[in-house]
Protein backbone atom coordinates (compact mmCIF):
# COMPACT_ATOMS: atom_id res chain seq x y z
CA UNK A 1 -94.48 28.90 71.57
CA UNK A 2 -95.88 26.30 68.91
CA UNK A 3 -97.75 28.74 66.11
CA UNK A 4 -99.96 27.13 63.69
CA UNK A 5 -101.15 28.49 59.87
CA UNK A 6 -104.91 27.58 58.64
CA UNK A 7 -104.88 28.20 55.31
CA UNK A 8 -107.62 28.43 53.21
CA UNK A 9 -109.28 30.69 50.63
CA UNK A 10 -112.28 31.18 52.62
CA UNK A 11 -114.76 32.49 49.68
CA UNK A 12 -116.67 32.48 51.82
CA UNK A 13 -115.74 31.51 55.44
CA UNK A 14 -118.09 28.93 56.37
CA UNK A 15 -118.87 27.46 60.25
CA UNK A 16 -116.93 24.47 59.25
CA UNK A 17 -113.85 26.88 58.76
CA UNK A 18 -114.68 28.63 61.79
CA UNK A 19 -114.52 25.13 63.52
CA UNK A 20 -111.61 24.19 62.45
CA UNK A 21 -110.01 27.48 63.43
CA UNK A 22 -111.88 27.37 66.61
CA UNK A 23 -110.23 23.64 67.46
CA UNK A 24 -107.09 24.63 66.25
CA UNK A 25 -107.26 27.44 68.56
CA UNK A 26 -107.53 25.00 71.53
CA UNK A 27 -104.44 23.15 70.43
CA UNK A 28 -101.73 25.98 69.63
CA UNK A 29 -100.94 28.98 71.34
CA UNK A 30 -101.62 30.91 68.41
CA UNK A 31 -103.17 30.19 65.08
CA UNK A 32 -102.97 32.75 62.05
CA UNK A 33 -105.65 32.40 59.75
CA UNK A 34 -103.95 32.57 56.30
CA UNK A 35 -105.96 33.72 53.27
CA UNK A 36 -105.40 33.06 50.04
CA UNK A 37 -105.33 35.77 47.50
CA UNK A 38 -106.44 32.87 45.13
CA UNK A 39 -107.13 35.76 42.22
CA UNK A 40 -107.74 33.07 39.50
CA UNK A 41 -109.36 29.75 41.56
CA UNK A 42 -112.11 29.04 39.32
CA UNK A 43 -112.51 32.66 38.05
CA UNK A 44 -111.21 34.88 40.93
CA UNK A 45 -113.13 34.70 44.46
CA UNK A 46 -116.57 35.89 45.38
CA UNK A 47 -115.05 38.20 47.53
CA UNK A 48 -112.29 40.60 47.73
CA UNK A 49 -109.43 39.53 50.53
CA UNK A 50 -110.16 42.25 52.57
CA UNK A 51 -113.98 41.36 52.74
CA UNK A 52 -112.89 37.49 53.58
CA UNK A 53 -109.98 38.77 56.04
CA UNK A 54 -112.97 41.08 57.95
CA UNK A 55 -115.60 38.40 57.92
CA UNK A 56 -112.94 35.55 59.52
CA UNK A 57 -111.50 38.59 61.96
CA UNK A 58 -115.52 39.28 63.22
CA UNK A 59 -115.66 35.44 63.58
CA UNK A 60 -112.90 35.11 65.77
CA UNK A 61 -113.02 38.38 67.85
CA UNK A 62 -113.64 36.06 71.14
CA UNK A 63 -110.48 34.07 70.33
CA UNK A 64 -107.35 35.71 71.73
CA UNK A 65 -104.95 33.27 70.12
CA UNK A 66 -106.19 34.04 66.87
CA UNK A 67 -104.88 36.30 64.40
CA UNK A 68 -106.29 37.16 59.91
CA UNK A 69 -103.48 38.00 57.65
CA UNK A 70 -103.74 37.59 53.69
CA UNK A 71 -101.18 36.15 51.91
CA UNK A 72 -99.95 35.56 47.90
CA UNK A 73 -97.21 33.15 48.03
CA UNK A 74 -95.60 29.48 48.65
CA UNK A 75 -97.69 28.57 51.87
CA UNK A 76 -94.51 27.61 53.71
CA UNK A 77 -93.02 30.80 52.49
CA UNK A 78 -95.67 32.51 54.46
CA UNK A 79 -95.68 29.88 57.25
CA UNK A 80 -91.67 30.53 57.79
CA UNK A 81 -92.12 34.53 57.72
CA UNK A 82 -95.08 34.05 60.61
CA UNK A 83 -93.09 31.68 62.53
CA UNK A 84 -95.19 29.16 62.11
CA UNK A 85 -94.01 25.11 62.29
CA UNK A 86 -97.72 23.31 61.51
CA UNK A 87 -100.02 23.77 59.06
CA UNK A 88 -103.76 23.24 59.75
CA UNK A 89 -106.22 21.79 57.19
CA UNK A 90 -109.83 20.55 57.89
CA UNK A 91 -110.78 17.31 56.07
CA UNK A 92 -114.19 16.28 55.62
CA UNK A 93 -114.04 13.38 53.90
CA UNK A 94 -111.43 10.82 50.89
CA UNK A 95 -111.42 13.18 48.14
CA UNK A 96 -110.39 16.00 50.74
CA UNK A 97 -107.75 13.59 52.12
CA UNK A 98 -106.35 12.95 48.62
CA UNK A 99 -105.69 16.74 47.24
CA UNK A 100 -104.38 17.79 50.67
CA UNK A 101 -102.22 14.14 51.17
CA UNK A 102 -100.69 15.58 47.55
CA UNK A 103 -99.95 19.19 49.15
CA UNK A 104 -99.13 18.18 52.21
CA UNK A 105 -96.10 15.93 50.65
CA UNK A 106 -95.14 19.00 47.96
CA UNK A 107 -95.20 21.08 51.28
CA UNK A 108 -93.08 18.71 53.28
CA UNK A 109 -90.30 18.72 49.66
CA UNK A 110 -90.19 22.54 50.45
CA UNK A 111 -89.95 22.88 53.91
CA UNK A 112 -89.23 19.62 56.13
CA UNK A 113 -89.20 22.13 59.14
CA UNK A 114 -93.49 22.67 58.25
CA UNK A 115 -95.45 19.99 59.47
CA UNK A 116 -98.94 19.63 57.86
CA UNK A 117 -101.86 18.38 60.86
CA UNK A 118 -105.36 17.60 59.93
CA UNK A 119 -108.50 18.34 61.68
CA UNK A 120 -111.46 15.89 60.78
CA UNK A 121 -114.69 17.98 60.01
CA UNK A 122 -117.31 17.64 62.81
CA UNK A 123 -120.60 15.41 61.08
CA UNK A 124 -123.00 18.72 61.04
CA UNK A 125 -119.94 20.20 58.71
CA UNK A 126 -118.84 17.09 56.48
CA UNK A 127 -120.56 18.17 53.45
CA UNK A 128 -120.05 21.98 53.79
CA UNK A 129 -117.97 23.85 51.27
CA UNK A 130 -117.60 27.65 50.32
CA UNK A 131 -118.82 26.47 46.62
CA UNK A 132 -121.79 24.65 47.99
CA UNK A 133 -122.91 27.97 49.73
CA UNK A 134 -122.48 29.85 46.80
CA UNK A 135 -123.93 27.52 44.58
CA UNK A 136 -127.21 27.65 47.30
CA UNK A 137 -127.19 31.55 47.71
CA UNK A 138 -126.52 31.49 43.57
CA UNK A 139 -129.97 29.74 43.43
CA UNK A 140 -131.99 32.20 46.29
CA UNK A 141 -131.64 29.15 49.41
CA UNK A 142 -131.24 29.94 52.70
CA UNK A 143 -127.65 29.51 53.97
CA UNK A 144 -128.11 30.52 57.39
CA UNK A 145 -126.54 28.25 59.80
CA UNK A 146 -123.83 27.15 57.38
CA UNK A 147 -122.09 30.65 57.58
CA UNK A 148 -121.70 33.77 59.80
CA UNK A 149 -124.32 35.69 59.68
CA UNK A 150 -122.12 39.11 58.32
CA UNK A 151 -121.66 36.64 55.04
CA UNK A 152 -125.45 35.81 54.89
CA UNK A 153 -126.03 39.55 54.68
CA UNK A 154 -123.19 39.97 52.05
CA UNK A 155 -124.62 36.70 50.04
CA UNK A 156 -128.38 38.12 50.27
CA UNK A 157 -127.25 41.76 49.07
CA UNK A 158 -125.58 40.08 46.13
CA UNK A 159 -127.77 37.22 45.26
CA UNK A 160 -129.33 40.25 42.21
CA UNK A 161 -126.18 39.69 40.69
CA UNK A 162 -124.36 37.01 39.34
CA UNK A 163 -122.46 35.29 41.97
């Protein structure tokens, strides 16, 4: 059975996540969907783990292969404890290729066993980013269609305080 880790801090999950999971999905027999504690990325997240862990679990209900699980440690420290042999990361365009080219090699120095596979971002996705959709929400824009709708809630609920 070929299991696959798609890592990511997910503050929030955005539909270009969810298609990368969703492809990834298609291509493994199981994918686990590893978020990042990430407590001090630029300030600490948005949201806590367990909201991110809920909002990605909602998202991927309908996909059988698909499993959430937090995690705070070496990725393929995780990736070894879940079984996993490839890691998944979505690129959407150079400067995305050269930070995860860089990790991908310090991954590959750790753990020669851990493959690293990227999955190009679909056009309607290229420029999408969790910071973009904060920065948007931040500001009182609309970012429906560019997350799940649970997240659009959470974003409007908070957009009072300081995001």
């Amino acid at each position: 059975m070929k299991r696959a880790i798609c890592p990511g801090t997910y503050d929030p999950v955005t539909n270009g996540h969810l298609d990368v999971i969703e492809r990834a999905s298609a291509i493994f027999d199981e994918v686990v969907v590893a978020v990042a504690l990430s407590p001090d990325k630029g300030g600490g997240p948005l949201f806590t783990v367990a909201e991110r862990v809920t909002f990605i679990e909602d998202s991927v209900a309908a996909l059988d292969n698909v499993q959430v699980r937090p995690f705070d440690k070496l990725l393929v420290e995780f990736a070894q404890e879940m079984d996993a042999t490839v890691i998944i990361k979505g690129l959407r365009a150079v400067t995305d290729f050269e930070r995860e080219f860089q990790m991908a090699q310090l991954n590959y120095r750790l753990d020669k066993a851990v493959e690293t596979m990227f999955i190009m971002s679909i056009p309607e996705y290229a420029y999408l980013s969790s910071s973009a959709v904060k920065e948007i929400a931040r500001h009182g824009g609309s970012v429906k269609g560019l997350v799940p709708d649970a997240v659009c809630e959470a974003l409007a609920s908070r957009s009072h305080q300081s995001l």
